[in-house]
N, C-alpha and C. Protein backbone atom coordinates (compact mmCIF):
# COMPACT_ATOMS: atom_id res chain seq x y z
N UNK A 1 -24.76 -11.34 -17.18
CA UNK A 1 -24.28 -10.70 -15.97
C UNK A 1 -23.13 -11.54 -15.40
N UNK A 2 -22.40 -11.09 -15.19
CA UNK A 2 -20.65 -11.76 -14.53
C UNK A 2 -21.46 -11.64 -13.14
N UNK A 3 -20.66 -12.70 -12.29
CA UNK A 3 -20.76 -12.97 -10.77
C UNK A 3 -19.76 -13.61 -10.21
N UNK A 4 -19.34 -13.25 -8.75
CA UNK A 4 -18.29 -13.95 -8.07
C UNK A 4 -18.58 -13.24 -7.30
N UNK A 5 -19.35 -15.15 -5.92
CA UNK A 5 -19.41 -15.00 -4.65
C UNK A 5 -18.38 -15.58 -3.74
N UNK A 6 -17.70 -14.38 -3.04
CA UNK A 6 -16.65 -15.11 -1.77
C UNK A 6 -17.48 -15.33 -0.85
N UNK A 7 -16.64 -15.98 0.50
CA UNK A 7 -17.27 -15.72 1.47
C UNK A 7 -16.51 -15.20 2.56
N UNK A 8 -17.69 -14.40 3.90
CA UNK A 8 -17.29 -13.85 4.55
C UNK A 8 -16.25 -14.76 5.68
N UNK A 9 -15.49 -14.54 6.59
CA UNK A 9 -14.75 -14.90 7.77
C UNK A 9 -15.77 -15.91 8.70
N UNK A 10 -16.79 -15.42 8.53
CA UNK A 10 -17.83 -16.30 9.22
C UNK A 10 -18.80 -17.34 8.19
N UNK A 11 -18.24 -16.85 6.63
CA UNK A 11 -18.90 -18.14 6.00
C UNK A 11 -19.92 -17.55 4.67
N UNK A 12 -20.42 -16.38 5.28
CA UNK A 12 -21.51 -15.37 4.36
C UNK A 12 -21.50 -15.36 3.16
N UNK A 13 -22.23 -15.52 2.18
CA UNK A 13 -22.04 -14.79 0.88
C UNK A 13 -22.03 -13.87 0.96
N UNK A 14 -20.54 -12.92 -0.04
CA UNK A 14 -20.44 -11.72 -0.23
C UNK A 14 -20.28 -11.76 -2.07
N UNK A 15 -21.63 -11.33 -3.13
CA UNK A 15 -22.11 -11.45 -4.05
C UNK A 15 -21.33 -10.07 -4.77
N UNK A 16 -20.14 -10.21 -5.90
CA UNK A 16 -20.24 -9.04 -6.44
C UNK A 16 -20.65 -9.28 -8.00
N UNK A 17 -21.45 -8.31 -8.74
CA UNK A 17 -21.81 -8.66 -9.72
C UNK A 17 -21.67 -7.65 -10.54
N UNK A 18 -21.87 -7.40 -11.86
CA UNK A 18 -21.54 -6.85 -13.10
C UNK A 18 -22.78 -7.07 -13.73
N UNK A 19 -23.29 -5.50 -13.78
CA UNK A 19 -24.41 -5.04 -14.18
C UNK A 19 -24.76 -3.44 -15.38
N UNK A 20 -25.05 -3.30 -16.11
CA UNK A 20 -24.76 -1.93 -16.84
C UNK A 20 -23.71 -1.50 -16.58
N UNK A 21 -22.59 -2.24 -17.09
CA UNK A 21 -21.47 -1.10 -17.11
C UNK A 21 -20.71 -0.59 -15.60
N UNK A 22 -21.46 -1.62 -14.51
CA UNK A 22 -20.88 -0.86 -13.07
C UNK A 22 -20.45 -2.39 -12.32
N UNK A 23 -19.95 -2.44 -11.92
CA UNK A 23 -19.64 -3.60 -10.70
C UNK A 23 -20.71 -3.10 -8.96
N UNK A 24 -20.92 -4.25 -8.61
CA UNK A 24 -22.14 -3.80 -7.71
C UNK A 24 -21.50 -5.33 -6.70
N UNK A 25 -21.84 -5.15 -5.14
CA UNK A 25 -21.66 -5.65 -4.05
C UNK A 25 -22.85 -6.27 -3.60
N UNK A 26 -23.55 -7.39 -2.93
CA UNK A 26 -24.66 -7.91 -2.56
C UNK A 26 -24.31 -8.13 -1.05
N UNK A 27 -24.62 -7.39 -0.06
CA UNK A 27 -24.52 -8.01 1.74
C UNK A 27 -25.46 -8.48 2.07
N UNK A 28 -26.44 -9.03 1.15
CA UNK A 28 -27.69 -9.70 1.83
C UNK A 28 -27.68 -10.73 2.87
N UNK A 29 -26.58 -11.05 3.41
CA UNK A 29 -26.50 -12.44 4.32
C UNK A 29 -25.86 -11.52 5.67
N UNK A 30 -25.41 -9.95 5.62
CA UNK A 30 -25.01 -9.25 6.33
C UNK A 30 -25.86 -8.82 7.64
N UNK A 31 -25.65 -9.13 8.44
CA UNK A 31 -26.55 -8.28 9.97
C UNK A 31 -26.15 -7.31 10.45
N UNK A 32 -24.66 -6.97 10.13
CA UNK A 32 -24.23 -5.51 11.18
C UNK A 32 -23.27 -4.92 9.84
N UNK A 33 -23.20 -3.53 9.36
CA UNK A 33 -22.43 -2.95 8.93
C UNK A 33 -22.30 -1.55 9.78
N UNK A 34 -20.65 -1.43 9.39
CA UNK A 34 -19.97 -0.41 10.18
C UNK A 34 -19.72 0.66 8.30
N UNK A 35 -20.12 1.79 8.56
CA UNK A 35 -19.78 2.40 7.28
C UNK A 35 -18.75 3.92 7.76
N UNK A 36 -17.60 3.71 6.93
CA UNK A 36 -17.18 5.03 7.10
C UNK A 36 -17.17 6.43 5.94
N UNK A 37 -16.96 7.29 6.03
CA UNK A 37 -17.54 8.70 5.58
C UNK A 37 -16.76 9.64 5.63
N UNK A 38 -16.29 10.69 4.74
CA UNK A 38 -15.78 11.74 4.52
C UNK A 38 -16.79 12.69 5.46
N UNK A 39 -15.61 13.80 5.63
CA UNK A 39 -16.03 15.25 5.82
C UNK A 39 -17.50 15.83 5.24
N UNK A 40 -17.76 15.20 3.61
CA UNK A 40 -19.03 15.85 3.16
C UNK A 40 -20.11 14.80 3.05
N UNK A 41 -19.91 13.64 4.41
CA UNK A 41 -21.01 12.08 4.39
C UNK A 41 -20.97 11.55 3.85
N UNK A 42 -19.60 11.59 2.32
CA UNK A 42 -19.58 10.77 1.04
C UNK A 42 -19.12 9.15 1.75
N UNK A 43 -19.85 8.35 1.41
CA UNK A 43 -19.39 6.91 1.88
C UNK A 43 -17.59 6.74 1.24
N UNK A 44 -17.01 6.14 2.01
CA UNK A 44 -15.51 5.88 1.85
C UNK A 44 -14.98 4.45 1.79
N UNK A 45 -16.00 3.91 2.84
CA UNK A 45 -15.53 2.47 3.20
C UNK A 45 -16.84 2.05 3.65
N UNK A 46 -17.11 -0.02 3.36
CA UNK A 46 -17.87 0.15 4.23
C UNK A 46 -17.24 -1.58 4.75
N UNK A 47 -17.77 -2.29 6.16
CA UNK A 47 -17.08 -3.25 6.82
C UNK A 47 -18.14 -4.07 7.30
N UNK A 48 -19.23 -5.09 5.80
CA UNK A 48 -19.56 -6.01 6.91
C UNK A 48 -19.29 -6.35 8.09
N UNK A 49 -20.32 -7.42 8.75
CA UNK A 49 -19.70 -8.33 9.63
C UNK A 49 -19.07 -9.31 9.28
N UNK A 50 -17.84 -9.77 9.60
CA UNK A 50 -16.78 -10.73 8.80
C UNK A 50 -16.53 -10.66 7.44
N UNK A 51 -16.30 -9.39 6.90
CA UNK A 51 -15.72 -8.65 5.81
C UNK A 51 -16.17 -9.20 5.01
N UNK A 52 -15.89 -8.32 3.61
CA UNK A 52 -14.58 -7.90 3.67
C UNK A 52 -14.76 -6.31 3.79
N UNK A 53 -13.69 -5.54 4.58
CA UNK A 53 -14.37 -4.32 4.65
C UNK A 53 -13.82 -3.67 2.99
N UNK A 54 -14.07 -2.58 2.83
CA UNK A 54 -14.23 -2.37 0.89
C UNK A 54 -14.18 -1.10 1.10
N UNK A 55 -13.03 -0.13 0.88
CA UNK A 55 -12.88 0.74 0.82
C UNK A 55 -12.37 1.89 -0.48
N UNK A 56 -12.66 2.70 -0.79
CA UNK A 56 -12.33 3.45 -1.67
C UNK A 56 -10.61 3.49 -1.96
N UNK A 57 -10.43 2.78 -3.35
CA UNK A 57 -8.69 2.46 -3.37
C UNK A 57 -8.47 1.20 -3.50
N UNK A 58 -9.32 0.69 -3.19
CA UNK A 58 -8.97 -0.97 -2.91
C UNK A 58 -9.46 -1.14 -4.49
N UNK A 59 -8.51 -2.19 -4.78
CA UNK A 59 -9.07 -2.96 -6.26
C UNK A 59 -9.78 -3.84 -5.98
N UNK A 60 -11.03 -4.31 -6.98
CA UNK A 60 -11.96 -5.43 -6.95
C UNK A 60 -11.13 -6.83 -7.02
N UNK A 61 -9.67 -6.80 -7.67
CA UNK A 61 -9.16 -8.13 -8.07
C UNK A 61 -8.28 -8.28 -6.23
N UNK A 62 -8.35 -7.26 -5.55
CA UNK A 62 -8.08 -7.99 -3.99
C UNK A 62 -8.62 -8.93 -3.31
N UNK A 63 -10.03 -8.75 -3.49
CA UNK A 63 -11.01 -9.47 -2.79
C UNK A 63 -11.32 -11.17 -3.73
N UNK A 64 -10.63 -11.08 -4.73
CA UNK A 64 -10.98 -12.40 -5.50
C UNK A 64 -10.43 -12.21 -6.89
N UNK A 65 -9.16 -12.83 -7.30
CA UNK A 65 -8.22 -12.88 -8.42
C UNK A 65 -10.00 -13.26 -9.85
N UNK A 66 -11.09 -13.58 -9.32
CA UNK A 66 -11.79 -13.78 -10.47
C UNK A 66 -12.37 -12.61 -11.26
N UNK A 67 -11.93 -11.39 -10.21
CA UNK A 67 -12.33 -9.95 -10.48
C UNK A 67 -11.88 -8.92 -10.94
N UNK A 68 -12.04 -8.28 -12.15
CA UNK A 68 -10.96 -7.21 -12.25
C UNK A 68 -10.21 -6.56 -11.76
N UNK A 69 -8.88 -5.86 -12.26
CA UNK A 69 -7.99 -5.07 -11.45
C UNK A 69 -8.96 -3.44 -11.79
N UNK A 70 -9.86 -3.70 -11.19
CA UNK A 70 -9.71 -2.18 -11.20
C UNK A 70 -10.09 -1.38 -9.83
N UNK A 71 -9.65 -0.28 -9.72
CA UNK A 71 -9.88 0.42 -8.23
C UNK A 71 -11.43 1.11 -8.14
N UNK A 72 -11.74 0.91 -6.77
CA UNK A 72 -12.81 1.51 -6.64
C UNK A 72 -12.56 2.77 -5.90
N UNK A 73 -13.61 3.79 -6.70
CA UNK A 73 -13.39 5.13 -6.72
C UNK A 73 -14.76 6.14 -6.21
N UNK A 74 -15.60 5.56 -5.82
CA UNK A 74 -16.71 5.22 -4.96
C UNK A 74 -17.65 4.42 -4.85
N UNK A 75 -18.24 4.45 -3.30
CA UNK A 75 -19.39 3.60 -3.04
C UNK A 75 -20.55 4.30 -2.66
N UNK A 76 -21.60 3.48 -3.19
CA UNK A 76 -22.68 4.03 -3.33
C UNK A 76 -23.90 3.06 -2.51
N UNK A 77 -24.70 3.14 -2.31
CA UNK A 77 -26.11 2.09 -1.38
C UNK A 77 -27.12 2.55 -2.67
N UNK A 78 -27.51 1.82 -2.79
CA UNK A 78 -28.34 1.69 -4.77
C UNK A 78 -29.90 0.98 -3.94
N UNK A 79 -29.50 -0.12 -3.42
CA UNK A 79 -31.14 -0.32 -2.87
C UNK A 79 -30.72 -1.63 -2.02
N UNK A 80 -31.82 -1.65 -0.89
CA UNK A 80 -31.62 -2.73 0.38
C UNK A 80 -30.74 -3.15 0.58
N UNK A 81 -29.33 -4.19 0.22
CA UNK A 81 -28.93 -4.59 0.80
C UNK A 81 -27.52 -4.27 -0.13
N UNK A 82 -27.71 -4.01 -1.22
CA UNK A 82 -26.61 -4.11 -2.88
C UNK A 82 -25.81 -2.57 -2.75
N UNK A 83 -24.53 -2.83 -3.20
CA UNK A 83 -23.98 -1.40 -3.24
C UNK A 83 -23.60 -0.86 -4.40
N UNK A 84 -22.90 -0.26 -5.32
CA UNK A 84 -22.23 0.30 -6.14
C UNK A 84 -20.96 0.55 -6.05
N UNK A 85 -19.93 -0.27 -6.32
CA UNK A 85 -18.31 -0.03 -6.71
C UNK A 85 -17.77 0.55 -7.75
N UNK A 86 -17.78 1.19 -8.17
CA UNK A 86 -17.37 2.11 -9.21
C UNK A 86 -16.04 2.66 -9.07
C-alpha cells in the first residue's frame, strides 16, 4: 500500500493512501468538516479543519509532489473517518 501523510495548517495528519486500485483520504485527526454538494447531494468538495479543502478537479500531486498527477473526479465517504478520491 503507497502512503503520504501531510499535515494540516494546524499540524494534523492528513493520510492519503493507495488501496485496490483507488487513492483514498484519512481525516481521522479531523473535528469539524465543512462538505460541499451538487444539485443531486453528489459530494464535490470537502474542507477539513485546517485543510486541505479537496475538491473535485483538483489533482492529488497539488496537495504533495509525492502523489500522482492525477485529477479527482469524485468523492466518496467509504467508512468513519476515510474518503475515496477517484
Amino acid at each position: 500500500m503507497k502512503k503520504e501523510t501531510i499535515k494540516s495548517r494546524y499540524g494534523d495528519d492528513r493520510l492519503f493512501f493507495y488501496e485496490d486500485s483507488k487513492w483514498f483520504i484519512d481525516l481521522k485527526e479531523c473535528h469539524l468538516m465543512r462538505y460541499i454538494a451538487n444539485d443531486k447531494l453528489e459530494v464535490t468538495g470537502i474542507d477539513p479543519s485546517g485543510g486541505p479543502y479537496i475538491a473535485i478537479g483538483d489533482k492529488l500531486s497539488y496537495f504533495s509532489k509525492a502523489l500522482p498527477d492525477i485529477t479527482i473526479t469524485m468523492i466518496k465517504h467509504v467508512k468513519d473517518s476515510v474518503y475515496q478520491l477517484t
